[in-house]
Protein backbone atom coordinates (compact mmCIF):
# COMPACT_ATOMS: atom_id res chain seq x y z
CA UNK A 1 108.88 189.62 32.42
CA UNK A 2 109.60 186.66 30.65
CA UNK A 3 112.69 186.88 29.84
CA UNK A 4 114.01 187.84 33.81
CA UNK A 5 112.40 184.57 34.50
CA UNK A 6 113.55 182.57 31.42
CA UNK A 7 117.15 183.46 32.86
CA UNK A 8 116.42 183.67 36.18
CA UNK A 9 115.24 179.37 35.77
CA UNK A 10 118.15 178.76 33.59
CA UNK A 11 120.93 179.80 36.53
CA UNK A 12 119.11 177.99 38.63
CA UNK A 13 118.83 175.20 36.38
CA UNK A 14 122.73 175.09 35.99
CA UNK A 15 122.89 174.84 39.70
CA UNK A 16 121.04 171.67 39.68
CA UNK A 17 122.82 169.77 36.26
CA UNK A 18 126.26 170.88 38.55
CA UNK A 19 125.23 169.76 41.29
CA UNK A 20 124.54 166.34 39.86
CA UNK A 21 127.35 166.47 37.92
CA UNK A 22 129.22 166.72 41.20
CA UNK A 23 127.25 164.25 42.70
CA UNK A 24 127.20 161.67 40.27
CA UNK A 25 130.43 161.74 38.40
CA UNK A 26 132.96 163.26 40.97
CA UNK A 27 130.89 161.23 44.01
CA UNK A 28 131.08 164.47 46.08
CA UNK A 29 128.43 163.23 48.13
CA UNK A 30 129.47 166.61 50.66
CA UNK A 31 126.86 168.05 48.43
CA UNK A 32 124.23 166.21 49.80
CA UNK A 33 122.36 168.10 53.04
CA UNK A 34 122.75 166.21 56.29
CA UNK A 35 125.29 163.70 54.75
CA UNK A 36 128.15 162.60 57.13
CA UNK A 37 130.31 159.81 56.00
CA UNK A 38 130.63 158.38 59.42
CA UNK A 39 127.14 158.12 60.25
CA UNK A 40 125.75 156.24 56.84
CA UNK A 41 126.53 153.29 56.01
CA UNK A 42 124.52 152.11 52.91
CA UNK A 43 125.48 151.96 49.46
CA UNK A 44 126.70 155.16 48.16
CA UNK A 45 125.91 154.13 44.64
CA UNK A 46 122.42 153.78 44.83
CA UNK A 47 122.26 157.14 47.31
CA UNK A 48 124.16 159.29 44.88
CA UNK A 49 122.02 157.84 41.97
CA UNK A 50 118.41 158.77 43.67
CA UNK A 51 119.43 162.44 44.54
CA UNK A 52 121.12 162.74 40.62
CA UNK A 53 117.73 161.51 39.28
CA UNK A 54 116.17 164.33 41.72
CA UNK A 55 118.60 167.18 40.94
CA UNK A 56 118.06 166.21 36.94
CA UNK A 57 114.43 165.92 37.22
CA UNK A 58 114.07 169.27 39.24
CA UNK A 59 116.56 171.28 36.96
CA UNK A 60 114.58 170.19 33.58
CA UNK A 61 111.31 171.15 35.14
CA UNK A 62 113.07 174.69 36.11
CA UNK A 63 113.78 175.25 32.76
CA UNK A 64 110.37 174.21 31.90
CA UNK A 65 108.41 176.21 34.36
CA UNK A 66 108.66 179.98 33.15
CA UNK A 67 107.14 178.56 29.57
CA UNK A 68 104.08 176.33 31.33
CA UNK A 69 103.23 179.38 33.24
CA UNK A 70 103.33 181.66 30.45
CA UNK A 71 100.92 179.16 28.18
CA UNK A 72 99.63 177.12 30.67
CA UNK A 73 99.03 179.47 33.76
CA UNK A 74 99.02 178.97 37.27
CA UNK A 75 98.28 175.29 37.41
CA UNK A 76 101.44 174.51 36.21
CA UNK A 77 103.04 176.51 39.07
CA UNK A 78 101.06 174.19 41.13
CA UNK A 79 101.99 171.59 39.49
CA UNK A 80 105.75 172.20 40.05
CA UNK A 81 105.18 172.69 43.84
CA UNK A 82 103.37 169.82 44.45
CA UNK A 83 106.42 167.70 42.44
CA UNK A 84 109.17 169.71 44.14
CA UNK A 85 107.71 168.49 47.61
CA UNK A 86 106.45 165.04 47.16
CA UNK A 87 109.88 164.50 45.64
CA UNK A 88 112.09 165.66 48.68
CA UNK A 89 109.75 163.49 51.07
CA UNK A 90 110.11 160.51 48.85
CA UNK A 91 114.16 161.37 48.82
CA UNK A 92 114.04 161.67 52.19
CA UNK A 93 112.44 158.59 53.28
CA UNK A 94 114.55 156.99 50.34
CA UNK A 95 118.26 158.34 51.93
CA UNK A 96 116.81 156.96 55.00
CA UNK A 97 115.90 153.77 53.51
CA UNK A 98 119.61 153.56 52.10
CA UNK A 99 121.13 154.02 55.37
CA UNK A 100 120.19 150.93 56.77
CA UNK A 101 117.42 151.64 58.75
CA UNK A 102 118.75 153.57 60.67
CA UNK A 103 117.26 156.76 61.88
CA UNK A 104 119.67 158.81 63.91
């Protein structure tokens, strides 16, 4: 069972490091849900760099998971959720943040 998740986390994982990648180094900020280059009009930069930092942070903890629950048990499942979502509100509010003000 271990091992389905071990590379089950680490495909997953890749998703995330290439999707930064894509983000960060290429500035294919298409990747980014609900982004429309018409509509913002904040500083890229410092948008691209906050959802890197996420997609980094997310895909280390992916690889990290299977092993915490394995020795640790279920907390650390917890633990990931509760990570996972504060960090998507806190990128949300951030984007929006970015953008201006502005909220539509």
């Amino acid at each position: 069972m271990l091992w389905g998740a071990i590379v089950g986390r680490l495909f997953a994982s890749l998703f995330l490091f290439g999707s930064a990648y894509l983000i960060w180094y290429k500035k294919d900020l298409t990747f980014i849900a609900g982004y429309d280059e018409k509509k913002f009009k904040g500083d890229k930069d410092r948008l691209a760099r906050a959802y890197v930092i996420f997609c980094l942070a997310s895909g280390i903890l992916t690889v990290i998971l299977p092993f915490a629950l394995e020795f640790i048990g279920s907390y650390a499942g917890a633990l990931c959720g509760i990570w996972i979502t504060v960090g998507v509100v806190v990128l949300a509010f951030n984007s929006q943040s970015l953008n201006k003000g502005s909220w539509f």
